[in-house]
C-alpha atoms as a PDB file:
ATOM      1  CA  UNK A   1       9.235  17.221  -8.577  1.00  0.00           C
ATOM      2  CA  UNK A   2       6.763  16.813  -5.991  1.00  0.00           C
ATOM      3  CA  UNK A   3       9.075  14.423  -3.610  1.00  0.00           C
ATOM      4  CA  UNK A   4      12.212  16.335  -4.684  1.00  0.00           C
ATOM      5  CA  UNK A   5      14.837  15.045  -2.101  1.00  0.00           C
ATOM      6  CA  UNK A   6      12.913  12.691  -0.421  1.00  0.00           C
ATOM      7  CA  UNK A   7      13.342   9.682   1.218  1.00  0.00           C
ATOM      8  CA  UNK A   8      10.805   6.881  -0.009  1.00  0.00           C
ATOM      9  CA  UNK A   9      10.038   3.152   0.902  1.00  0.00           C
ATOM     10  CA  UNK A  10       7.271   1.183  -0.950  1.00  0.00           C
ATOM     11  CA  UNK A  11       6.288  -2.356  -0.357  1.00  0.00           C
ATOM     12  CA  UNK A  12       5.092  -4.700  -2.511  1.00  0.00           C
ATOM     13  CA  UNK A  13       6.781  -2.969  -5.423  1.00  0.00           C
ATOM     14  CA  UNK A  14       7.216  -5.516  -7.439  1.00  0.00           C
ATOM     15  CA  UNK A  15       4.530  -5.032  -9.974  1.00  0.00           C
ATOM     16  CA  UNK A  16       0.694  -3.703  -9.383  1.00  0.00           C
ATOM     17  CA  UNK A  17       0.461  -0.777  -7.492  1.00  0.00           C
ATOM     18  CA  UNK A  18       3.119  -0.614  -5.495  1.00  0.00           C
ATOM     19  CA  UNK A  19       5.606  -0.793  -9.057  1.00  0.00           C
ATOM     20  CA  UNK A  20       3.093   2.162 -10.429  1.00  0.00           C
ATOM     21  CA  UNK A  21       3.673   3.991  -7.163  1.00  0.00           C
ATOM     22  CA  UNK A  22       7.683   3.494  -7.091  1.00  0.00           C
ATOM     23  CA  UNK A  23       7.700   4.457 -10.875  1.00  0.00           C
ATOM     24  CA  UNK A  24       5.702   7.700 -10.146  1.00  0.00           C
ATOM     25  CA  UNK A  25       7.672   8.898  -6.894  1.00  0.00           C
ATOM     26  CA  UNK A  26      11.149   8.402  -9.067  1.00  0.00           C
ATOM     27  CA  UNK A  27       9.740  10.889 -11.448  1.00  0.00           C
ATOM     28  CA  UNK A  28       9.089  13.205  -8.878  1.00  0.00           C
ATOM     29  CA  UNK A  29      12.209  12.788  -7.059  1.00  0.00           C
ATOM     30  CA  UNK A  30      12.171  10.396  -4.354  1.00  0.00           C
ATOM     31  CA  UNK A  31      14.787   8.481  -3.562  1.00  0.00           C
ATOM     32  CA  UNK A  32      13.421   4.849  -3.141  1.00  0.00           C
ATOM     33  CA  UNK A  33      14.376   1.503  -1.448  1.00  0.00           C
ATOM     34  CA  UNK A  34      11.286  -1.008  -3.162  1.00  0.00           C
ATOM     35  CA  UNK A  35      10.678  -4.142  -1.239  1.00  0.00           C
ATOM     36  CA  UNK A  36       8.803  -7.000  -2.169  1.00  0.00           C
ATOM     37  CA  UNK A  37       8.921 -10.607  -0.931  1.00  0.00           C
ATOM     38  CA  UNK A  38       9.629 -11.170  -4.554  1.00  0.00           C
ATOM     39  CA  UNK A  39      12.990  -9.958  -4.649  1.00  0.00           C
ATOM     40  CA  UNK A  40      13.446 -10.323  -8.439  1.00  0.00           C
ATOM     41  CA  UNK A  41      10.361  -8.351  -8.685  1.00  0.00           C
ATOM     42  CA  UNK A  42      11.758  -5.802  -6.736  1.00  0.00           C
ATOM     43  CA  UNK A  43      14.972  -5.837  -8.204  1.00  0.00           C
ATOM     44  CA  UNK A  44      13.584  -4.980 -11.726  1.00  0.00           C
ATOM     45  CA  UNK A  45      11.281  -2.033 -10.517  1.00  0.00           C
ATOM     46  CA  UNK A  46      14.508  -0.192  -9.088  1.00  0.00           C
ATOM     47  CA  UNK A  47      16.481  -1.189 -11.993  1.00  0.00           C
ATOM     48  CA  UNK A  48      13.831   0.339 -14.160  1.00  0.00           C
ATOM     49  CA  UNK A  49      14.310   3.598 -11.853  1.00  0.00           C
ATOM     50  CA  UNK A  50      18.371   3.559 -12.282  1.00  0.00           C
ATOM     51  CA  UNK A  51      18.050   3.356 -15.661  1.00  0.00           C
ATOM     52  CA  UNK A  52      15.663   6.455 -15.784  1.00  0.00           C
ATOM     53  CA  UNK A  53      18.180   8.510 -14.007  1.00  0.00           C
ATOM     54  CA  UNK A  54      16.993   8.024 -10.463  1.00  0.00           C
ATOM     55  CA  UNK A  55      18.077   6.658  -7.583  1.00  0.00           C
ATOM     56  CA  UNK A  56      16.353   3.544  -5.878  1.00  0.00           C
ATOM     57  CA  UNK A  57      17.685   0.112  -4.219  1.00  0.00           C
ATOM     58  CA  UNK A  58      15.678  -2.756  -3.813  1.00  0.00           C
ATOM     59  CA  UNK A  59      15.301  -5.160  -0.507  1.00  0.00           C
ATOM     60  CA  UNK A  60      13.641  -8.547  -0.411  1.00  0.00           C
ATOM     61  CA  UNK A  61      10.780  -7.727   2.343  1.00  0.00           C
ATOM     62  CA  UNK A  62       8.150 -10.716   3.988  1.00  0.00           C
ATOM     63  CA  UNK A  63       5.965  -8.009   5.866  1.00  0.00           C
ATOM     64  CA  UNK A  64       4.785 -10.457   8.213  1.00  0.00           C
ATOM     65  CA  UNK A  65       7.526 -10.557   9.806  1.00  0.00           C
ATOM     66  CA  UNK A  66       8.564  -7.585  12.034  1.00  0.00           C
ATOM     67  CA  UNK A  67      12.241  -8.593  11.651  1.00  0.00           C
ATOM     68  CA  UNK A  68      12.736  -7.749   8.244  1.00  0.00           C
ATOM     69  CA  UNK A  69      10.235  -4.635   8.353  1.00  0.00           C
ATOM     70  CA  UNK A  70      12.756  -3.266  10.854  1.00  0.00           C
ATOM     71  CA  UNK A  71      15.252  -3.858   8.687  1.00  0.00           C
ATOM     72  CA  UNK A  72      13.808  -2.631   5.271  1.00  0.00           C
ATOM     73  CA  UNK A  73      13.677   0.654   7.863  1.00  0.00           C
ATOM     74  CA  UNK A  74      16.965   0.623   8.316  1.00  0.00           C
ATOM     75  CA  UNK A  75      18.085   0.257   5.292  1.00  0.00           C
ATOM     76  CA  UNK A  76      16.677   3.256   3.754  1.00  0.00           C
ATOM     77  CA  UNK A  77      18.277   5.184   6.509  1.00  0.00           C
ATOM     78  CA  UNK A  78      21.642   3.456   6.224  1.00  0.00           C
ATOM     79  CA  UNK A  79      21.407   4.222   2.499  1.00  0.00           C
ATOM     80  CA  UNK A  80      19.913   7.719   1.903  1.00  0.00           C
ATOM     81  CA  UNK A  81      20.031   8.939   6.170  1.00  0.00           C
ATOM     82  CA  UNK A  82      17.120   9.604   6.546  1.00  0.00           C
ATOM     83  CA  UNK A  83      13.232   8.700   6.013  1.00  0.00           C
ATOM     84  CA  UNK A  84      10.619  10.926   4.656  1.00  0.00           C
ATOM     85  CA  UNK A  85       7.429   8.734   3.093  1.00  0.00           C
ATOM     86  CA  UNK A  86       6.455   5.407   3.729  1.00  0.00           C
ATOM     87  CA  UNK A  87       3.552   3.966   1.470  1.00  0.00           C
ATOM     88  CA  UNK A  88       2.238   0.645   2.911  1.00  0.00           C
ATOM     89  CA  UNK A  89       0.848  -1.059   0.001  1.00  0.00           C
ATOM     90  CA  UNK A  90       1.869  -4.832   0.526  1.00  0.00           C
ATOM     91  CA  UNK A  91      -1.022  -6.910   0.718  1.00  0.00           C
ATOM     92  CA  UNK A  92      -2.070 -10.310  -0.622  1.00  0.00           C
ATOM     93  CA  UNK A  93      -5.614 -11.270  -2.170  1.00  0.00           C
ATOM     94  CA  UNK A  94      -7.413 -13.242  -5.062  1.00  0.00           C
ATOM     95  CA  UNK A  95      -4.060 -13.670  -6.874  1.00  0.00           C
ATOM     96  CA  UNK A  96      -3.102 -16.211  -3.241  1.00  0.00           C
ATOM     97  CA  UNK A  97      -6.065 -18.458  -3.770  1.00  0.00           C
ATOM     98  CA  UNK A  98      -4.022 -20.821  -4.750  1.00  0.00           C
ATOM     99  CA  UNK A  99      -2.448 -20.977  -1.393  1.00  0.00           C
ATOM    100  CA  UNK A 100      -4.930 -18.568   0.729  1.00  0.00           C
ATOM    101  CA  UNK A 101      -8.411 -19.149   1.344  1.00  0.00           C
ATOM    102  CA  UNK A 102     -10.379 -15.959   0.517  1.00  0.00           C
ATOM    103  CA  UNK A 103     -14.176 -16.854   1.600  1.00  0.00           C
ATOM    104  CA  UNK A 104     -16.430 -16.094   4.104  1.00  0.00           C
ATOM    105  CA  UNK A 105     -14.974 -16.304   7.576  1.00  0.00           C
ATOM    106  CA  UNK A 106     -17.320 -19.419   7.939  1.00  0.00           C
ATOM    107  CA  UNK A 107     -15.108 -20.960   5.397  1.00  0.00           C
ATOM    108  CA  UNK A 108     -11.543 -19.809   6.286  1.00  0.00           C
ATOM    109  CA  UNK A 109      -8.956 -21.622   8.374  1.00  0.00           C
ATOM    110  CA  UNK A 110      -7.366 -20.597  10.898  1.00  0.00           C
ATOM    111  CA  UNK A 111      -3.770 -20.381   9.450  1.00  0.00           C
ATOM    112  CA  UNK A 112      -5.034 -18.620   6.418  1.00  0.00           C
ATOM    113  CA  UNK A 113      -6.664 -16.013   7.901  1.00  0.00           C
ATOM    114  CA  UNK A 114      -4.070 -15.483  10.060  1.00  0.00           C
ATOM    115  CA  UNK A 115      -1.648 -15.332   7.315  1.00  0.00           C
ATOM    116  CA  UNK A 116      -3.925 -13.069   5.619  1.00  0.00           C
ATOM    117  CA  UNK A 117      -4.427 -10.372   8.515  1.00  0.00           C
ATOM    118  CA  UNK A 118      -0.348 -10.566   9.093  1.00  0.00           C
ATOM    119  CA  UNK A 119       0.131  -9.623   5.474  1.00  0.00           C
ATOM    120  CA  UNK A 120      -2.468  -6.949   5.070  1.00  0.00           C
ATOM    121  CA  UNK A 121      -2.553  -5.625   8.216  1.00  0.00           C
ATOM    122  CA  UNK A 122       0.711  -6.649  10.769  1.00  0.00           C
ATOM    123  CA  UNK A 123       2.616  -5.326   7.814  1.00  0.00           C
ATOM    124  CA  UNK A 124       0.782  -2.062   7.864  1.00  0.00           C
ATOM    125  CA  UNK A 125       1.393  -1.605  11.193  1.00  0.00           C
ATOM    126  CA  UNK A 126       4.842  -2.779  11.572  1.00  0.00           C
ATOM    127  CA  UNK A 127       5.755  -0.456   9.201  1.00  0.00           C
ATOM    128  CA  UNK A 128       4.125   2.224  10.913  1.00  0.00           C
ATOM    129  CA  UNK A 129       5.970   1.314  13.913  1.00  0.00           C
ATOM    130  CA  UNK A 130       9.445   1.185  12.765  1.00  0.00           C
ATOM    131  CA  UNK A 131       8.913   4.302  10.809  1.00  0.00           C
ATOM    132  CA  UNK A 132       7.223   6.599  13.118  1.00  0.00           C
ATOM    133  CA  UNK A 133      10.292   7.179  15.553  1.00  0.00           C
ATOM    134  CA  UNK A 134      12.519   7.900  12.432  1.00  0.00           C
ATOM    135  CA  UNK A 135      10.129  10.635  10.721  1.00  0.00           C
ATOM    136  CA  UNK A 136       9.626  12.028  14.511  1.00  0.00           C
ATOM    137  CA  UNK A 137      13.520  12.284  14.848  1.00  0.00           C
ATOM    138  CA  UNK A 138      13.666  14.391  11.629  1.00  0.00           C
ATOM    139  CA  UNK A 139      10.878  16.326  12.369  1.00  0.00           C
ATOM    140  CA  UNK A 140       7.889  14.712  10.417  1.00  0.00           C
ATOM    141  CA  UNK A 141       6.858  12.764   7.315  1.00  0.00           C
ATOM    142  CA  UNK A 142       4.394  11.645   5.537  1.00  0.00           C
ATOM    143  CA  UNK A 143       2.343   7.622   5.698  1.00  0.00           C
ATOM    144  CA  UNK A 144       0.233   6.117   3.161  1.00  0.00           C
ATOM    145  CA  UNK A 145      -1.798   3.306   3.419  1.00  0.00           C
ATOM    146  CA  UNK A 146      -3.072   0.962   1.223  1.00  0.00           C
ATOM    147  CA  UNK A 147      -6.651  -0.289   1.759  1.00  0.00           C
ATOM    148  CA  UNK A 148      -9.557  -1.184   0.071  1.00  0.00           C
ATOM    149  CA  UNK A 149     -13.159  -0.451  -0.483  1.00  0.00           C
ATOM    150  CA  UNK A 150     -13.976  -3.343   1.411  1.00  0.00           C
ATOM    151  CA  UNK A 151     -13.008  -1.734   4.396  1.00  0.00           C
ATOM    152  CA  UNK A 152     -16.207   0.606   3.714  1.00  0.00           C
ATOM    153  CA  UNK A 153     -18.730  -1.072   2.277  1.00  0.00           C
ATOM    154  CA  UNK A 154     -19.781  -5.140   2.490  1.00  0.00           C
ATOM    155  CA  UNK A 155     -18.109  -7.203  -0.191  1.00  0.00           C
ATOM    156  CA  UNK A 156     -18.703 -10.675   0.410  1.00  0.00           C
ATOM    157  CA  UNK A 157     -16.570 -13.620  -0.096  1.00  0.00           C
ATOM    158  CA  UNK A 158     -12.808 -12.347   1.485  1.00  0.00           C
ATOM    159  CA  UNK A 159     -13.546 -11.834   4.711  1.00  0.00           C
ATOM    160  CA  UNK A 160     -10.383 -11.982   6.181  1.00  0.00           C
ATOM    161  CA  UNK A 161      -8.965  -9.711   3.563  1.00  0.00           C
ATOM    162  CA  UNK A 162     -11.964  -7.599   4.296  1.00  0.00           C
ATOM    163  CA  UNK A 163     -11.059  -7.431   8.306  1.00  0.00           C
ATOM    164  CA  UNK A 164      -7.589  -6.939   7.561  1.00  0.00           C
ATOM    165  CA  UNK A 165      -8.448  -4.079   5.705  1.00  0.00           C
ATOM    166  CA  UNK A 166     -10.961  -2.786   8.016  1.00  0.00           C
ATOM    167  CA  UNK A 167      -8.079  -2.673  10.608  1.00  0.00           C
ATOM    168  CA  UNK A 168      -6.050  -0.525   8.683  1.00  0.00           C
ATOM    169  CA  UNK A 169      -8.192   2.088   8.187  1.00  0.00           C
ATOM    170  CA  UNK A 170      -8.758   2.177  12.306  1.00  0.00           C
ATOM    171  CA  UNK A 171      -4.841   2.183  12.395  1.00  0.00           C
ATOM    172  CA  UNK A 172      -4.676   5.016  10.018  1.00  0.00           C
ATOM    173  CA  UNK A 173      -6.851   6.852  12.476  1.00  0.00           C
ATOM    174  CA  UNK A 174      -5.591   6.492  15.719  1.00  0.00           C
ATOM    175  CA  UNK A 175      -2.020   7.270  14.313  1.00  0.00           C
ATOM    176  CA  UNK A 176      -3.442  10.739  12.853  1.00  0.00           C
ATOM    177  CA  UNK A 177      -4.436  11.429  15.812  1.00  0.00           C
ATOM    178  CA  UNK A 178      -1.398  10.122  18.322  1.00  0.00           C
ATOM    179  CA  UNK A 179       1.393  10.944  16.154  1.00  0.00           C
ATOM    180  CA  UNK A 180      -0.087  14.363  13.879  1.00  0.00           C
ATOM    181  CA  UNK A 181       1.081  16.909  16.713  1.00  0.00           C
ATOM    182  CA  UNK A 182       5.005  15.154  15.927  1.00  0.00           C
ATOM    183  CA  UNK A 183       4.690  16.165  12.614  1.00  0.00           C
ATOM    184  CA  UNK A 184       3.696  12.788  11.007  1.00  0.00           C
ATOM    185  CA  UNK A 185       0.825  12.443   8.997  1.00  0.00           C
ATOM    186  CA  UNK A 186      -0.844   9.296   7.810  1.00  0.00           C
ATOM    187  CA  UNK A 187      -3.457   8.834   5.665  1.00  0.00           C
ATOM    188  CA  UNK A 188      -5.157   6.329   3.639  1.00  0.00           C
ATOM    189  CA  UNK A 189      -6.610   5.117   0.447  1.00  0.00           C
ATOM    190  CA  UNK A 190      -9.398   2.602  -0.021  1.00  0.00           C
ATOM    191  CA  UNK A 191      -9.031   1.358  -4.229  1.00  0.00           C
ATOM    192  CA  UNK A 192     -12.152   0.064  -5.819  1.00  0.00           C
ATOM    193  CA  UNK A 193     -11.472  -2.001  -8.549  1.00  0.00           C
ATOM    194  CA  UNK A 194      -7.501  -1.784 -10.033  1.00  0.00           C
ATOM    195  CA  UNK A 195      -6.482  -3.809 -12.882  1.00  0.00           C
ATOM    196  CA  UNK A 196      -3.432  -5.974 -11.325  1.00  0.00           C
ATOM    197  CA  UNK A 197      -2.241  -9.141 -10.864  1.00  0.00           C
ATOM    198  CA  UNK A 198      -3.661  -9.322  -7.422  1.00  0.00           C
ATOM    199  CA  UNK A 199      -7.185  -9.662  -8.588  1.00  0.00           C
ATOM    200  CA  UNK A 200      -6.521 -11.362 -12.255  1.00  0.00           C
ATOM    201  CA  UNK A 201      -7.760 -14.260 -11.010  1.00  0.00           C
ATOM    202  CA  UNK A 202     -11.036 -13.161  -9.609  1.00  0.00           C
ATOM    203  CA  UNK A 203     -11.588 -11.280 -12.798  1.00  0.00           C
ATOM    204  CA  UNK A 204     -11.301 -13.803 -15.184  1.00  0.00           C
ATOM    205  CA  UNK A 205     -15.111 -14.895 -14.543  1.00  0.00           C
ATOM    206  CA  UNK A 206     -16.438 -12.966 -16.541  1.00  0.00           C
ATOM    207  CA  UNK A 207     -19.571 -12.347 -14.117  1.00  0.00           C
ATOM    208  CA  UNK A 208     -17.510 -10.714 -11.820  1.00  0.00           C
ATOM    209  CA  UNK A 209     -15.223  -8.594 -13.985  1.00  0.00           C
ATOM    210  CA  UNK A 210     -19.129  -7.216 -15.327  1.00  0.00           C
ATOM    211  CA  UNK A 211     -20.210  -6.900 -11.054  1.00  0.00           C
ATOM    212  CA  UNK A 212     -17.455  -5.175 -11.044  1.00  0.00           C
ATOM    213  CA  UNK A 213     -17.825  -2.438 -13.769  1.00  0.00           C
ATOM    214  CA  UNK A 214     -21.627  -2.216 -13.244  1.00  0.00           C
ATOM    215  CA  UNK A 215     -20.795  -1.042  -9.392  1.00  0.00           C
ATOM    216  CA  UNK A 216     -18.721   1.441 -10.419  1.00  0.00           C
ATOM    217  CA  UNK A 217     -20.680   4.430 -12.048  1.00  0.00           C
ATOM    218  CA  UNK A 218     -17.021   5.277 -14.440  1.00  0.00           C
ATOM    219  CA  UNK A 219     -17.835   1.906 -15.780  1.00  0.00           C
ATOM    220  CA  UNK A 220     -14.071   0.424 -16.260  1.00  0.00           C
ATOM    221  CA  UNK A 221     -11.544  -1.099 -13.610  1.00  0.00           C
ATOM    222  CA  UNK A 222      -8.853   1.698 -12.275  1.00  0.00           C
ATOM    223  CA  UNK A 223      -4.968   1.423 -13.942  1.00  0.00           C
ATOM    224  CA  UNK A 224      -2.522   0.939 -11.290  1.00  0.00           C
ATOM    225  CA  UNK A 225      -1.284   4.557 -11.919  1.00  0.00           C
ATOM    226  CA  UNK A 226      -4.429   6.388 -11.326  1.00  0.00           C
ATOM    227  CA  UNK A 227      -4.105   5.009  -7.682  1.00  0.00           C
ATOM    228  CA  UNK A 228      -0.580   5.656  -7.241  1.00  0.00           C
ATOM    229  CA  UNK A 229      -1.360   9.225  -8.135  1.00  0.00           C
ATOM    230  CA  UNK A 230      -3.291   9.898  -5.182  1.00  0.00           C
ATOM    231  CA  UNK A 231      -0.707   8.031  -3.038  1.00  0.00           C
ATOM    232  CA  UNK A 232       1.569  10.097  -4.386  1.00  0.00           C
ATOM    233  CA  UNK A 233      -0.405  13.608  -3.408  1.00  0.00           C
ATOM    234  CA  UNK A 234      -0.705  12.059   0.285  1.00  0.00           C
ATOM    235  CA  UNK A 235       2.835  11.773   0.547  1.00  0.00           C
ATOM    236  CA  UNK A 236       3.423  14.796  -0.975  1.00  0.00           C
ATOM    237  CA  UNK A 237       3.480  18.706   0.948  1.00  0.00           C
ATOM    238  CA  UNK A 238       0.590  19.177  -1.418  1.00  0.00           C
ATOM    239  CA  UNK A 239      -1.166  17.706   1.223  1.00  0.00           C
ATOM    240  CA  UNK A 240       0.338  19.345   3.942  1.00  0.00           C
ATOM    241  CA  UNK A 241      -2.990  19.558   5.693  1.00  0.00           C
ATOM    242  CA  UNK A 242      -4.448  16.265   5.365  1.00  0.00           C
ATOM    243  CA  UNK A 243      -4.003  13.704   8.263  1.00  0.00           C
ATOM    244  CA  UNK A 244      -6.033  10.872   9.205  1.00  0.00           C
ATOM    245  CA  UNK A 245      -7.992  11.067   5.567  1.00  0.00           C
ATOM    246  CA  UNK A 246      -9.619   8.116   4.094  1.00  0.00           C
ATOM    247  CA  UNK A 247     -10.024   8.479   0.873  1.00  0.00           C
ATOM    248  CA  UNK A 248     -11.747   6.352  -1.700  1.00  0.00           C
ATOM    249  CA  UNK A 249      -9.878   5.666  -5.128  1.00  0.00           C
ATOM    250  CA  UNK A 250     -13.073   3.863  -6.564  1.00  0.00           C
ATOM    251  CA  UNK A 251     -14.513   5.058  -9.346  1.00  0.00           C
ATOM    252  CA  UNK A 252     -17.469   6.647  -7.801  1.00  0.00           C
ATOM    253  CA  UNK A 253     -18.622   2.756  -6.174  1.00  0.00           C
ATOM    254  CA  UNK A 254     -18.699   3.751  -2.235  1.00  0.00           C
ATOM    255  CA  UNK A 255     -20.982   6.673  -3.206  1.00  0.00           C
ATOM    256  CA  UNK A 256     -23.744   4.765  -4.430  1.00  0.00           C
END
């Protein structure tokens, strides 16, 4: 019972990580509101929760959009009083190709890769920013961000997913620093490879789902879980003394 009596919002809980994340912090006692722009999505994952015996509400959330990160905020306060973990995970990638351009930044409109970097990162840091000032008014909490492993080493061919996640490992940094002495910490994850329907699509050629495995000395793609358990030590007083960590989730790839 690790988040025993907790307060916990997770975007983009509809399914991938953010679902293995909200499934996780239930178990150890959180009580969740899950967001998603996928509101059905959402809806199930908290319903799932209920029926385990916990406690969790769900909130249609477009991250984008400062408006209703402000309000996902509030919610969870409205509904539990108070706000103890916030885990950033929303983030959009091979599974928008359809509508997204991932490609080099040579290649990439304008309007997609600014819809990209307001997904991946203005979410980020809107939620940061309507969080913060709660978690200070209580007397601290706990932030974890969702990045990649592109924000550490040079994967071609996303660049504006890349950038995007770049920037929030800078964000995760300077809001250590500014906001540890309040009694916030926020920290970071970078995944490698995870096995989700964000990068199905990409991993149906079967030349990069073998790129993919050869890169990472375990040899296999990551289950959503296996991430969500290290989000869930970050958030966790476990890691009381961890702030502005960045912390790959990869497999061993970034230490080649």
């Amino acid at each position: 019972m690790r988040l025993n009596g907790k307060v916990a919002v997770i975007t983009g809980a509809a399914g991938g990580q953010g679902q293995a994340a909200a499934r996780l912090f239930a178990e150890e006692g959180a009580r969740l509101v899950v967001t998603d722009i996928h509101e059905e999505g959402a809806e199930k994952t908290a319903e799932e929760i209920r029926d385990a015996g916990g406690e969790a509400s769900a909130l249609r959330t477009d991250v984008s959009r400062e408006k209703d990160v402000a309000e996902m905020i509030r919610a969870a306060v409205d509904e539990f009083g108070t706000l103890d973990v916030l885990f950033n995970n929303a983030g959009v990638g091979y599974s928008a190709a359809d509508r997204l351009t991932m490609a080099s930044v040579v290649d990439t409109p304008e309007e997609d890769w600014d819809a990209i970097l307001a997904i991946n990162l203005k979410g980020a840091a809107m939620g940061c920013k309507h969080a913060i000032p709660v978690m200070v008014e209580n007397g601290g909490g706990a932030i974890v961000n969702n990045a990649s492993i592109n924000a550490l080493v040079a994967l071609s061919g996303a660049d504006a997913y890349t950038a995007a996640k770049g920037g929030i490992v800078a964000l995760t940094r300077v809001l250590a620093v500014d906001w540890g002495p309040s009694g916030v910490r926020v920290n970071c994850i970078c995944p490698g490879g995870v096995d989700t329907p964000m990068i199905a699509p990409a991993i149906e050629d079967e030349q990069v789902l073998g790129f993919m495995r050869e890169s990472t000395p375990l040899g296999r793609l990551a289950r959503p879980e296996e991430t969500a358990r290290v989000a869930l030590f970050l958030a966790s007083d476990e890691a009381s003394y961890m702030n502005g960590a960045i912390v790959p989730v990869d497999g061993g790839w970034t230490a080649r």
